[in-house]
C-alpha atoms as a PDB file:
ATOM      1  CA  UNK A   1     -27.246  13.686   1.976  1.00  0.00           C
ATOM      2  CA  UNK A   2     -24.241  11.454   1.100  1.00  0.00           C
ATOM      3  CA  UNK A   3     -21.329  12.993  -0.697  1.00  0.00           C
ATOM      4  CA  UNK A   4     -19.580  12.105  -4.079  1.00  0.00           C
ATOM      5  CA  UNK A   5     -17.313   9.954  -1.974  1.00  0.00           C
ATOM      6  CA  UNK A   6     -19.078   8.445   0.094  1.00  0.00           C
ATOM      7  CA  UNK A   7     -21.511   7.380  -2.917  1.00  0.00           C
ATOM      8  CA  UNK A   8     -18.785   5.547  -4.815  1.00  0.00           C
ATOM      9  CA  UNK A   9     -17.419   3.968  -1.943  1.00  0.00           C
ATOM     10  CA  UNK A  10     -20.480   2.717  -0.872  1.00  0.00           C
ATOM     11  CA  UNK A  11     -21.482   1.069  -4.166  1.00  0.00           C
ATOM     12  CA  UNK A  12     -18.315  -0.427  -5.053  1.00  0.00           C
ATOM     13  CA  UNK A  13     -18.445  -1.795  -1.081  1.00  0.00           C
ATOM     14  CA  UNK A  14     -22.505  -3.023  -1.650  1.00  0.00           C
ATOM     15  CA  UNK A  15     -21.375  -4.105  -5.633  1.00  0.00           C
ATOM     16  CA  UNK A  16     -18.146  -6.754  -4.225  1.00  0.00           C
ATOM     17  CA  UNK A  17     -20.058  -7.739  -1.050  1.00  0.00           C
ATOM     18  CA  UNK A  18     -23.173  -9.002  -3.764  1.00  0.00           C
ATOM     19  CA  UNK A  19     -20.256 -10.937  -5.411  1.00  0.00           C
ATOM     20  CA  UNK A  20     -18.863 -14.209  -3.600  1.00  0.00           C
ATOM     21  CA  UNK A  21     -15.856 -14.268  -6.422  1.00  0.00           C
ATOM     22  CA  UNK A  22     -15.620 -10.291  -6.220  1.00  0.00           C
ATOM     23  CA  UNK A  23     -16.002 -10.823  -2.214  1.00  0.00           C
ATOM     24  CA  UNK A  24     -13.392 -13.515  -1.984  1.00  0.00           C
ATOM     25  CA  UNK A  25     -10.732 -11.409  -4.563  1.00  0.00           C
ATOM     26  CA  UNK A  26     -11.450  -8.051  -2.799  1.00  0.00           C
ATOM     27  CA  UNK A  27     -10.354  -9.491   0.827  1.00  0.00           C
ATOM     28  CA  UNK A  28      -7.206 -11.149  -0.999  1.00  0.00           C
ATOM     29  CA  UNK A  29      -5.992  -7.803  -2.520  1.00  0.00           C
ATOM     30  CA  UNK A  30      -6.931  -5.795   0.890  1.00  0.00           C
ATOM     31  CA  UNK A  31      -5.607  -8.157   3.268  1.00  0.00           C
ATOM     32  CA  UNK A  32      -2.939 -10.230   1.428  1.00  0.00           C
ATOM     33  CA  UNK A  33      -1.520  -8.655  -1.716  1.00  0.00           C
ATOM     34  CA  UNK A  34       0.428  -5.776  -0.251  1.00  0.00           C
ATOM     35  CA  UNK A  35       2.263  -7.961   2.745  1.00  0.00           C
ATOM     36  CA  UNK A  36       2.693 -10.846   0.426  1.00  0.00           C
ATOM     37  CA  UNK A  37       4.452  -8.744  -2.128  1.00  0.00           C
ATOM     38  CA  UNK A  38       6.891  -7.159   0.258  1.00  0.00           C
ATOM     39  CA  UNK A  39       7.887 -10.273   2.035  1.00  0.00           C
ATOM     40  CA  UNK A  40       8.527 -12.207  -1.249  1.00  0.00           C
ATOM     41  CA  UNK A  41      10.569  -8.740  -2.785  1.00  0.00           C
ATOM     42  CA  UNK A  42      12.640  -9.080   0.568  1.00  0.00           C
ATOM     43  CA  UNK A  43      13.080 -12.752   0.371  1.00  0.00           C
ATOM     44  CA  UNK A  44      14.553 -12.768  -3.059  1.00  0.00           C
ATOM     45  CA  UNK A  45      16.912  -9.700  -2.491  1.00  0.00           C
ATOM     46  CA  UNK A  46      18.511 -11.381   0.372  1.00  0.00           C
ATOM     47  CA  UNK A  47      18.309 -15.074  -1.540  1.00  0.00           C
ATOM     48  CA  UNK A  48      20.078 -13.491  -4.409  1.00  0.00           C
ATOM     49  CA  UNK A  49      22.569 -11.697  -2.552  1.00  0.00           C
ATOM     50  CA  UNK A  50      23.434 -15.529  -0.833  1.00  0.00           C
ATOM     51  CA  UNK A  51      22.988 -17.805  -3.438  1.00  0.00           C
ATOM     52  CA  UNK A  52      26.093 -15.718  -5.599  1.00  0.00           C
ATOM     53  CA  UNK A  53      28.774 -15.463  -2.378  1.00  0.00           C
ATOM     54  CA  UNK A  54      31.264 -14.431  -4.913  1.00  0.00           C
ATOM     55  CA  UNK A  55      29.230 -11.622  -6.080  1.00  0.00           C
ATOM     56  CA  UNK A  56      27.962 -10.701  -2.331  1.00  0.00           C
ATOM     57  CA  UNK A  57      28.217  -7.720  -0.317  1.00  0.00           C
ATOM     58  CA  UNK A  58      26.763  -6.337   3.103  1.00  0.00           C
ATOM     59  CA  UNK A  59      26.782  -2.863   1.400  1.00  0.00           C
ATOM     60  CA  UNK A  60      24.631  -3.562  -1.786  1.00  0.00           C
ATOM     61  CA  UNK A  61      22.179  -6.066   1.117  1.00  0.00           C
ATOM     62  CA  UNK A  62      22.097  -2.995   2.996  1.00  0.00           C
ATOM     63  CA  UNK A  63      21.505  -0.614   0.136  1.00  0.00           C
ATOM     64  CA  UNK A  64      18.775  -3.025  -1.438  1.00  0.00           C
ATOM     65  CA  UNK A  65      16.764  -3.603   1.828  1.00  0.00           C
ATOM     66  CA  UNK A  66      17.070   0.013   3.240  1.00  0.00           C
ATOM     67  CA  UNK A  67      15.117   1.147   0.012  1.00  0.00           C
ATOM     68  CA  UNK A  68      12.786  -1.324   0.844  1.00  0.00           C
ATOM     69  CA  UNK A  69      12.756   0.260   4.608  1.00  0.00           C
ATOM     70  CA  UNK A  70      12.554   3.631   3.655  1.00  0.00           C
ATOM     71  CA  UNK A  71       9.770   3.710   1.234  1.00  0.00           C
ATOM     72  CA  UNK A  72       7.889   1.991   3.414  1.00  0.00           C
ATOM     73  CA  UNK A  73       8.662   3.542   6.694  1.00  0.00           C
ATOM     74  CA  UNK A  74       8.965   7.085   6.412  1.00  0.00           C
ATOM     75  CA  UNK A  75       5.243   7.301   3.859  1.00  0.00           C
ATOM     76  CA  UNK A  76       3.917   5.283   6.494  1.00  0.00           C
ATOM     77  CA  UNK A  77       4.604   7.560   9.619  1.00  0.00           C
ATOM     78  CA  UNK A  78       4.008  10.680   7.333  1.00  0.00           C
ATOM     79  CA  UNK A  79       0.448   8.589   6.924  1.00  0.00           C
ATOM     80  CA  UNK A  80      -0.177   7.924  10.624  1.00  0.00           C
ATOM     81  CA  UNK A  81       0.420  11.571  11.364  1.00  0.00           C
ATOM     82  CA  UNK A  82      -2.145  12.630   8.944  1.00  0.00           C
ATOM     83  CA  UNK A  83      -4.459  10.136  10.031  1.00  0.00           C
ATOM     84  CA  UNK A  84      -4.368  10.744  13.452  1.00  0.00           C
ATOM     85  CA  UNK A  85      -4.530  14.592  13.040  1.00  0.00           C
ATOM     86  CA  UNK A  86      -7.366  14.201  11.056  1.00  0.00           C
ATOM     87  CA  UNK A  87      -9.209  11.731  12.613  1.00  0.00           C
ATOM     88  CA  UNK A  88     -11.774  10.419   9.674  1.00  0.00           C
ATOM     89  CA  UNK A  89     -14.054   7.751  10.941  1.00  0.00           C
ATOM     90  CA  UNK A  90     -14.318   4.506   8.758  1.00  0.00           C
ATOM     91  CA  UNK A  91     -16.507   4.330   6.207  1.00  0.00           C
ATOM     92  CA  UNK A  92     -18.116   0.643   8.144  1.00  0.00           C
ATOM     93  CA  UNK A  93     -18.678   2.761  11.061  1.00  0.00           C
ATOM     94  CA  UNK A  94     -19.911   6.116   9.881  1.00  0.00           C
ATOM     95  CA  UNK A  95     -22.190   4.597   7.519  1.00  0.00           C
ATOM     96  CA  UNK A  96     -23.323   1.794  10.075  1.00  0.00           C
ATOM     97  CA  UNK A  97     -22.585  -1.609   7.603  1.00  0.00           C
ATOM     98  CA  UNK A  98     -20.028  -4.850   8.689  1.00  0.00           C
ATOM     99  CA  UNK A  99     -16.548  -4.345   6.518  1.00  0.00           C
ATOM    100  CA  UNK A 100     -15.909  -7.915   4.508  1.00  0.00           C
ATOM    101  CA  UNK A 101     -12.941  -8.235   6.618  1.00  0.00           C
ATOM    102  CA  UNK A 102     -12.282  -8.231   9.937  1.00  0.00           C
ATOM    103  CA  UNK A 103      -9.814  -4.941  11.710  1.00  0.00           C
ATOM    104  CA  UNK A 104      -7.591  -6.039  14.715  1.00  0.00           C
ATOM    105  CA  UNK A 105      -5.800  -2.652  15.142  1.00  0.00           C
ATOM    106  CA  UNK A 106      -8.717  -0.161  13.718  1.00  0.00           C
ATOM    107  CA  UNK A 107      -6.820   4.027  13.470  1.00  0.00           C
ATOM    108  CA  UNK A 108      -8.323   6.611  11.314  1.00  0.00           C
ATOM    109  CA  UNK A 109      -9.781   6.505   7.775  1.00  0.00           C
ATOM    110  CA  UNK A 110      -7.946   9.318   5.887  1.00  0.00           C
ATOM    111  CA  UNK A 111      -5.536   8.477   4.497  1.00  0.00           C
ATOM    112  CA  UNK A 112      -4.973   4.940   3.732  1.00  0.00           C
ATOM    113  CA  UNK A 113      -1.802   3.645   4.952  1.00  0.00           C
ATOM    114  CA  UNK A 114      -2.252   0.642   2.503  1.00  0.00           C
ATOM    115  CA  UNK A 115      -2.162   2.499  -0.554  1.00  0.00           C
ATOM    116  CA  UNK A 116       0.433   4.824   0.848  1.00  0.00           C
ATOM    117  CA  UNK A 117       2.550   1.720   1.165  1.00  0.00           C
ATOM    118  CA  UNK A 118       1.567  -0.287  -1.908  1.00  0.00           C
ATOM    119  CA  UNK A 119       2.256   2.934  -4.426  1.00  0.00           C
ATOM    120  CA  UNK A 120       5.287   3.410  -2.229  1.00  0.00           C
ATOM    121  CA  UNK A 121       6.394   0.183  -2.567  1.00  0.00           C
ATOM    122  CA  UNK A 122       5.881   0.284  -6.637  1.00  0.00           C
ATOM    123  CA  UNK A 123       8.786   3.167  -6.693  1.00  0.00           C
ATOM    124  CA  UNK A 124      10.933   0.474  -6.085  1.00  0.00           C
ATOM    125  CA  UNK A 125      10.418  -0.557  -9.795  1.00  0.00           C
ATOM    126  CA  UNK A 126      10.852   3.563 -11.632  1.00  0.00           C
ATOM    127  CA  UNK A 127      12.886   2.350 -14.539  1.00  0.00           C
ATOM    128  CA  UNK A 128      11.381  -1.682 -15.538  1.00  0.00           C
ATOM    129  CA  UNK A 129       9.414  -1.860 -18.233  1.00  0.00           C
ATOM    130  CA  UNK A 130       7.934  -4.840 -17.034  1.00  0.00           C
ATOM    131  CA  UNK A 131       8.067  -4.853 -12.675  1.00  0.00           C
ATOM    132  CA  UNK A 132       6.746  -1.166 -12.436  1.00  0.00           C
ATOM    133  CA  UNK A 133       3.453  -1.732 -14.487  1.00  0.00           C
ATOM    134  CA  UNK A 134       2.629  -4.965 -12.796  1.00  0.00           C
ATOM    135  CA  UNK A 135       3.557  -3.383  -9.095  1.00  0.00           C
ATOM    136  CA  UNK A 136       1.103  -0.041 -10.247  1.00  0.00           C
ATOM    137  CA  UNK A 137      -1.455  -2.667 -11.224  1.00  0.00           C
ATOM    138  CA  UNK A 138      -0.990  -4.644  -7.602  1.00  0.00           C
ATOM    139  CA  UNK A 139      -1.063  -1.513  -5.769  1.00  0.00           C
ATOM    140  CA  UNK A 140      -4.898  -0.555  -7.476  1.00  0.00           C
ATOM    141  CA  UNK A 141      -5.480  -3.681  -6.540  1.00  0.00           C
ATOM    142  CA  UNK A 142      -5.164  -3.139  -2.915  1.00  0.00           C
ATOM    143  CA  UNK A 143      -6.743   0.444  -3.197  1.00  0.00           C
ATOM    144  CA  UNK A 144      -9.419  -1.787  -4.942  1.00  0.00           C
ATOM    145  CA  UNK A 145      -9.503  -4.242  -1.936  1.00  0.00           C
ATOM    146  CA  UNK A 146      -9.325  -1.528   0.435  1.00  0.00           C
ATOM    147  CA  UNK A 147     -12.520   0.406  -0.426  1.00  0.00           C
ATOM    148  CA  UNK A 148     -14.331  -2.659  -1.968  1.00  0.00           C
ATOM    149  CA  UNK A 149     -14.281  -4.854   1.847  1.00  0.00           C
ATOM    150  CA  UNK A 150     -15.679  -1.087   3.612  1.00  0.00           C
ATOM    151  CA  UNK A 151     -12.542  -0.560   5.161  1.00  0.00           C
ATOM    152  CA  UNK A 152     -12.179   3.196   3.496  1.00  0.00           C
ATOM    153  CA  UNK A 153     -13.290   6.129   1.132  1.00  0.00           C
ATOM    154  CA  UNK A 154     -12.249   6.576  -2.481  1.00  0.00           C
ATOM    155  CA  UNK A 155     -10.869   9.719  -0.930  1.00  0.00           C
ATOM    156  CA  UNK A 156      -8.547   7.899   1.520  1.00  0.00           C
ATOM    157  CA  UNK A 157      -7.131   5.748  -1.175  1.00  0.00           C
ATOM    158  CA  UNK A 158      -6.489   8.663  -3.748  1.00  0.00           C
ATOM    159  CA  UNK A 159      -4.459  10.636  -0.321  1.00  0.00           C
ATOM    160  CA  UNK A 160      -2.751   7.478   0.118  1.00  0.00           C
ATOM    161  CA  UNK A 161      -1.398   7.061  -3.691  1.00  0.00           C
ATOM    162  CA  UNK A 162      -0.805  11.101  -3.425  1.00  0.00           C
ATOM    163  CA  UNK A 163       1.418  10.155  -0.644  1.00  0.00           C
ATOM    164  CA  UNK A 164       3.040   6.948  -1.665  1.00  0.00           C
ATOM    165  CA  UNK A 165       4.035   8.081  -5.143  1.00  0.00           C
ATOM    166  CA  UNK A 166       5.585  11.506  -3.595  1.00  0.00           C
ATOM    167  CA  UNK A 167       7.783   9.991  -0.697  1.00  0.00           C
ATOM    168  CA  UNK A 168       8.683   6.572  -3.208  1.00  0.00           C
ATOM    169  CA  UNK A 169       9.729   9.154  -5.952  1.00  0.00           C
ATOM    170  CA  UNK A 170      11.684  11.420  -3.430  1.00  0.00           C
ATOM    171  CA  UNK A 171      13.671   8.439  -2.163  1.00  0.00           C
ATOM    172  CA  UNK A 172      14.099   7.221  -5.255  1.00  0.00           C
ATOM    173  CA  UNK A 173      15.719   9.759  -6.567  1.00  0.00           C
ATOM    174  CA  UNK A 174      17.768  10.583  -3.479  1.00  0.00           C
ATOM    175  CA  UNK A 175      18.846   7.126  -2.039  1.00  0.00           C
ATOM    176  CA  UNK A 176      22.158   7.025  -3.110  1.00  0.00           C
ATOM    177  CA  UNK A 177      23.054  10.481  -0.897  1.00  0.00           C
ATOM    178  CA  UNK A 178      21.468   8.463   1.912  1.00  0.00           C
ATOM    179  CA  UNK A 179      23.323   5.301   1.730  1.00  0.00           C
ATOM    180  CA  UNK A 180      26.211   6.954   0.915  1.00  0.00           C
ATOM    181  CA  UNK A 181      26.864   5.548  -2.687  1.00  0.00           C
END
């Protein structure tokens, strides 16, 4: 008998893969959203740190992109540790259905390292009215994405936020004694 979890992963998975539109916007938001985001964030910081040389410094580059680094990094390894400690299989595999997207580098279920990431990555945003919404809103996207293509539980998503919100939050609020500003 299935579980809770494994019940409202499976129908959102069966609902989206039903869908060609739901299909095609699921595998953007689990495959594309989260590395998109991050590479454009990245691309501006350093573009607006060299497009005003008078107003440029190394120190606010390196301030700017090592929050980027370390609300990425340090969720993420906490995430892998979990992950491999626990060992959850996939949801595609322990339920026997093909995932709407294809896994090159398959590790554990629990917890997902996407939305430990994505809600990670929102933190960057604790403060704008406008950029922290829309960053919570792309990072349930990807949770959506995630679960919706078969790739994990609602239970590995909901870990992942758990985590990404705690660590983002905790650098957030320490960075500065970090840095060394």
């Amino acid at each position: 008998m299935k579980n809770i979890d494994s019940k409202l992963s499976d129908a959102l998975f069966f609902a989206t893969r039903s869908s060609h539109a739901f299909s095609r916007i699921a595998i953007f938001c689990a495959t594309y959203l989260l590395w998109g985001s991050i590479a454009l964030l990245m691309a501006f910081v350093a573009w607006s740190q060299f497009k005003t040389p008078e107003l440029f410094s190394w120190t606010n580059l390196l301030f700017l992109e090592s929050a980027i680094f370390l609300r990425l990094f340090i969720p993420w390894v906490v995430t892998m540790m979990f992950s491999l400690s626990i060992r959850r299989m996939r949801p595609f595999r322990a339920e026997h259905h093909k995932p709407l997207i294809h896994m090159p580098i398959e590790t554990p279920s629990f917890p997902s390292a996407h939305a430990t990431i994505s809600f990670a990555f929102s933190t960057l945003f604790i403060g704008d009215a406008i950029l922290f919404p829309l960053a919570l809103v792309m990072a349930v996207a990807v949770v959506y994405g995630r679960v919706a293509v078969g790739v994990h539980y609602v239970s590995d998503v909901l870990a992942g936020t758990v985590v990404g919100l705690t660590f983002g939050i905790f650098v957030s609020r320490f960075l500065p004694l970090f840095i060394g500003g």
